[in-house]
C-alpha atoms as a PDB file:
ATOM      1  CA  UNK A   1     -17.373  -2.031   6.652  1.00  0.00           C
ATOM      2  CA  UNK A   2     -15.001  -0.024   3.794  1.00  0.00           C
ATOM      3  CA  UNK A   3     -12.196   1.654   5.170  1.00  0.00           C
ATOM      4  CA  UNK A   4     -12.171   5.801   4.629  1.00  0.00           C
ATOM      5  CA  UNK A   5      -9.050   7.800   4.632  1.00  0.00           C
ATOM      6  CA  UNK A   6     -10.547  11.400   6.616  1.00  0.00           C
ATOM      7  CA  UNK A   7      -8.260  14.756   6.484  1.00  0.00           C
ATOM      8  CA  UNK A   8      -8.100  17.201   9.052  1.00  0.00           C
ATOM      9  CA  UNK A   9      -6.637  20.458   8.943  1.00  0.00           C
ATOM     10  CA  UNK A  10      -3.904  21.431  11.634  1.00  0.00           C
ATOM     11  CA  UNK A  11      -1.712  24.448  12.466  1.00  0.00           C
ATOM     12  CA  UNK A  12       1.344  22.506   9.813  1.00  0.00           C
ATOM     13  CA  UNK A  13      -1.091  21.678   7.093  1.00  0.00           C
ATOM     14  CA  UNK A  14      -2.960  18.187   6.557  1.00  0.00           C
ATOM     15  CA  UNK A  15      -3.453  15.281   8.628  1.00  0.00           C
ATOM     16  CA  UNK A  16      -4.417  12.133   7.312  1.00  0.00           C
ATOM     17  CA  UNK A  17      -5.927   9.218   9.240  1.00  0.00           C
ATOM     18  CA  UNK A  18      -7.379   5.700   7.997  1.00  0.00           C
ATOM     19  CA  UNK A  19     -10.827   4.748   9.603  1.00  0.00           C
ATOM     20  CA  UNK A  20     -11.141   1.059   9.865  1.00  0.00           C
ATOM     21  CA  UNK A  21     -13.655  -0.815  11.861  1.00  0.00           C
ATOM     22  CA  UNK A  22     -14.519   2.467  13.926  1.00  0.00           C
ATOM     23  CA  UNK A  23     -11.466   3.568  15.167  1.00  0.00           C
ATOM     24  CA  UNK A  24      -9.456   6.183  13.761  1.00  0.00           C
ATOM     25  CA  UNK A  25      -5.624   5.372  13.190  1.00  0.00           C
ATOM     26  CA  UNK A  26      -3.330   8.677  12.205  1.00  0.00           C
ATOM     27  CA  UNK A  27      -1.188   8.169   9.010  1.00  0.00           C
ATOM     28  CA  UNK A  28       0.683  11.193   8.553  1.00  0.00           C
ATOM     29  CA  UNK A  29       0.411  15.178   8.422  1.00  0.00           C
ATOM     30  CA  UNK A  30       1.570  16.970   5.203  1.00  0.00           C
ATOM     31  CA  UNK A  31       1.637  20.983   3.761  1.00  0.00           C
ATOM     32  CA  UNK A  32      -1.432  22.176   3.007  1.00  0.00           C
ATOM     33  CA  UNK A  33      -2.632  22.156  -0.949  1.00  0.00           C
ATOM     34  CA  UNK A  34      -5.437  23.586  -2.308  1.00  0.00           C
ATOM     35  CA  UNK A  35      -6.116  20.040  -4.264  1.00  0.00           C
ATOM     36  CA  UNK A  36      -5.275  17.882  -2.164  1.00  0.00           C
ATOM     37  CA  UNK A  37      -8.342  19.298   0.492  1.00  0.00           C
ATOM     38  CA  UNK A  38     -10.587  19.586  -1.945  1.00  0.00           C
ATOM     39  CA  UNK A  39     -10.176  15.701  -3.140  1.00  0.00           C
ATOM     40  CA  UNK A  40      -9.831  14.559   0.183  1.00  0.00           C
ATOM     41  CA  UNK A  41     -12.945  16.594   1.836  1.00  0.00           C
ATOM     42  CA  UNK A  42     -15.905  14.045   1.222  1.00  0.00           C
ATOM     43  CA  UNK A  43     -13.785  11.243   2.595  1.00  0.00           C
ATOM     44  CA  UNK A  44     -12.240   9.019   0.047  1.00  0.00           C
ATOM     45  CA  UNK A  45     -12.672   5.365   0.549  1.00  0.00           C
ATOM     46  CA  UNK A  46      -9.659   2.753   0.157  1.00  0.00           C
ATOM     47  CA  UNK A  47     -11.235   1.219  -3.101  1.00  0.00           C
ATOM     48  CA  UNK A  48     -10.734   4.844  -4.845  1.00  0.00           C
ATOM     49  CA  UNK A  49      -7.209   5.223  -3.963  1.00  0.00           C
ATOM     50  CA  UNK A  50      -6.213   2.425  -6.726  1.00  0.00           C
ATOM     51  CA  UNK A  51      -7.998   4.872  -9.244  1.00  0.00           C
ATOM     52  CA  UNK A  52      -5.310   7.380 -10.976  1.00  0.00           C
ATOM     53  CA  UNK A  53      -7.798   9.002 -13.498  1.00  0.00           C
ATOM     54  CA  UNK A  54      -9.914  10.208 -10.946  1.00  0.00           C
ATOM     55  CA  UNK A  55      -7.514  13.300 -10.590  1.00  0.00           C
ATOM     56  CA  UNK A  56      -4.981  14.745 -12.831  1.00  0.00           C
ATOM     57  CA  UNK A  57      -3.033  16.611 -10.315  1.00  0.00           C
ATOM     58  CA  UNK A  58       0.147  14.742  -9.413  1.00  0.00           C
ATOM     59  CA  UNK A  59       0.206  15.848  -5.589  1.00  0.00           C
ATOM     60  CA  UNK A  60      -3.299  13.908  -4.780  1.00  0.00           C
ATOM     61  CA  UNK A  61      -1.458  10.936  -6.780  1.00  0.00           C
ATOM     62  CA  UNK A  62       1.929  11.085  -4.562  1.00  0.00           C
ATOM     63  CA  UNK A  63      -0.272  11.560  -1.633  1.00  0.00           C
ATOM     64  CA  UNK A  64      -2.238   8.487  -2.649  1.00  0.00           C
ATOM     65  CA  UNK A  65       1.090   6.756  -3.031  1.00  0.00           C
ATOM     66  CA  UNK A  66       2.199   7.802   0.274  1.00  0.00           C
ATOM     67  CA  UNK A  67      -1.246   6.859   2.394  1.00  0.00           C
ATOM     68  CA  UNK A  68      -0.648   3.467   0.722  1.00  0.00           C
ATOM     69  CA  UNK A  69       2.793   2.958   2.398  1.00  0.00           C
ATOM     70  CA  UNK A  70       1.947   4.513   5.923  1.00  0.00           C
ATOM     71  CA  UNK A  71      -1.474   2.010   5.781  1.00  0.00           C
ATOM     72  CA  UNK A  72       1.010  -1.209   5.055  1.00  0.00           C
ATOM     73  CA  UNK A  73       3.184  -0.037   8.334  1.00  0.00           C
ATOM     74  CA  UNK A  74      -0.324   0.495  10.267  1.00  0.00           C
ATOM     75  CA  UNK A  75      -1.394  -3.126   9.388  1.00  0.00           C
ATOM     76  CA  UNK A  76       2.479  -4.172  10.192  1.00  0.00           C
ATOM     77  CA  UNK A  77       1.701  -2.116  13.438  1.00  0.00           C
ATOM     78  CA  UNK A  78      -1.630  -3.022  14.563  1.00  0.00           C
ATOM     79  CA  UNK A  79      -2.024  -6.320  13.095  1.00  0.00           C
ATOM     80  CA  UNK A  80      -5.072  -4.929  11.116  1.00  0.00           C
ATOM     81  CA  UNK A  81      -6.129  -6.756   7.137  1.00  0.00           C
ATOM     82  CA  UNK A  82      -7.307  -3.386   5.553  1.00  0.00           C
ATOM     83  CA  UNK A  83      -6.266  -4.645   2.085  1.00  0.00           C
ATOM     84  CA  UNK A  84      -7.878  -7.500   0.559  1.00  0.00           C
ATOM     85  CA  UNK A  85      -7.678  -8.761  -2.866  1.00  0.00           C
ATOM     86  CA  UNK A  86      -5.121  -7.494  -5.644  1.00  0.00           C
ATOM     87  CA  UNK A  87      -3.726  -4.810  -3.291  1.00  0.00           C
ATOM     88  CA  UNK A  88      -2.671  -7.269  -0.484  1.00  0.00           C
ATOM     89  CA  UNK A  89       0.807  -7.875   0.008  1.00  0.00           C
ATOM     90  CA  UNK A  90       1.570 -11.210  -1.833  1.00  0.00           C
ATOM     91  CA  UNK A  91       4.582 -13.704  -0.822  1.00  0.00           C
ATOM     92  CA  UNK A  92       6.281 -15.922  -3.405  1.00  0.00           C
ATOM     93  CA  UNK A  93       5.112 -18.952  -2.844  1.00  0.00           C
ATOM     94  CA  UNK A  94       6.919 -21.157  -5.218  1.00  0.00           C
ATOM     95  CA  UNK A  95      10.472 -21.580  -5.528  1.00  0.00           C
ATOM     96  CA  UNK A  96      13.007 -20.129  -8.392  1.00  0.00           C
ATOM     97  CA  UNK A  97      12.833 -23.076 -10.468  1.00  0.00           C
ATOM     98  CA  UNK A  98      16.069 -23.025 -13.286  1.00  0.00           C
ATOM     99  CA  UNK A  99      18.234 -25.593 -14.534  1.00  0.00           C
ATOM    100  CA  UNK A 100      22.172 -25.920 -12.840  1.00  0.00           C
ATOM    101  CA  UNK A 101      24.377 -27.706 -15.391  1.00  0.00           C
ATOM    102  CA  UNK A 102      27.270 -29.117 -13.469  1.00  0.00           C
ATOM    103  CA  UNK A 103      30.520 -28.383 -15.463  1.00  0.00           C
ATOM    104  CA  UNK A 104      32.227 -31.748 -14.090  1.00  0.00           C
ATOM    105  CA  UNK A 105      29.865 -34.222 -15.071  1.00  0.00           C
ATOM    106  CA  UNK A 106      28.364 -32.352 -18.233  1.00  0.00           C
ATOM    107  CA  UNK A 107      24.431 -32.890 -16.839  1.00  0.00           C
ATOM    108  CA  UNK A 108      21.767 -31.046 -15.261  1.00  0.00           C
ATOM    109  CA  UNK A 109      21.196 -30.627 -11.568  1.00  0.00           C
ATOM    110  CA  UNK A 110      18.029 -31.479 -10.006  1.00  0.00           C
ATOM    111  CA  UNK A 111      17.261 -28.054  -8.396  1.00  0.00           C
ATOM    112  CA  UNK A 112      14.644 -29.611  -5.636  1.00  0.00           C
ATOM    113  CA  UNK A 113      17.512 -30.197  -3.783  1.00  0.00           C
ATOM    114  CA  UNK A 114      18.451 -26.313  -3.025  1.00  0.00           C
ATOM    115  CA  UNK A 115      14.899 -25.000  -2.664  1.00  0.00           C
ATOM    116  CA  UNK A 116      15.008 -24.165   0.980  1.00  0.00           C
END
């Protein structure tokens, strides 16, 4: 099932809150903008928020910014995998690998030694 990011309007502006395998997780609430309701009223799904040239205002892009950051602390949170693929967080798997010349003895290091 995709994920959908649904708006409701409060009494302080817009709240946002991430759908995900039906249940309803609150993000955040933000001041109410004209654009930002009318992009957000058919309920975006996750896959659209990677988009930019869908809109051209720059407050739907922050706010698309900022659902992205409050959905990471909500998987953090919940222990929930709503990203897959390119947006997932990835971990560096492999090690720095550079050369260490050792002054003293005029060689290279072998720098297996200090991967940890």
């Amino acid at each position: 099932m995709k994920s959908k990011i649904l708006t409701k309007k409060t009494k302080v502006g817009q709240a946002f809150y991430l759908y995900h395998d039906k249940k309803e997780y609150y993000l955040f609430t933000q001041n109410y903008c004209k654009t930002v309701d009318k992009f957000f009223k058919n309920n975006v799904y996750l896959d659209d928020l990677s988009n930019y040239s869908q809109t051209k205002s720059t407050y739907v892009k922050n706010t698309f910014d900022k659902i992205k950051l409050y959905i990471k602390y909500i998987q953090k949170h919940y222990n929930l995998q709503v990203f897959y693929g390119k947006d997932k967080l990835k971990k560096n798997k492999k090690p720095y690998n550079r050369k260490v010349f050792n002054l003293s003895k005029n060689e290279y290091l072998d720098t297996s030694l200090f991967s940890a």
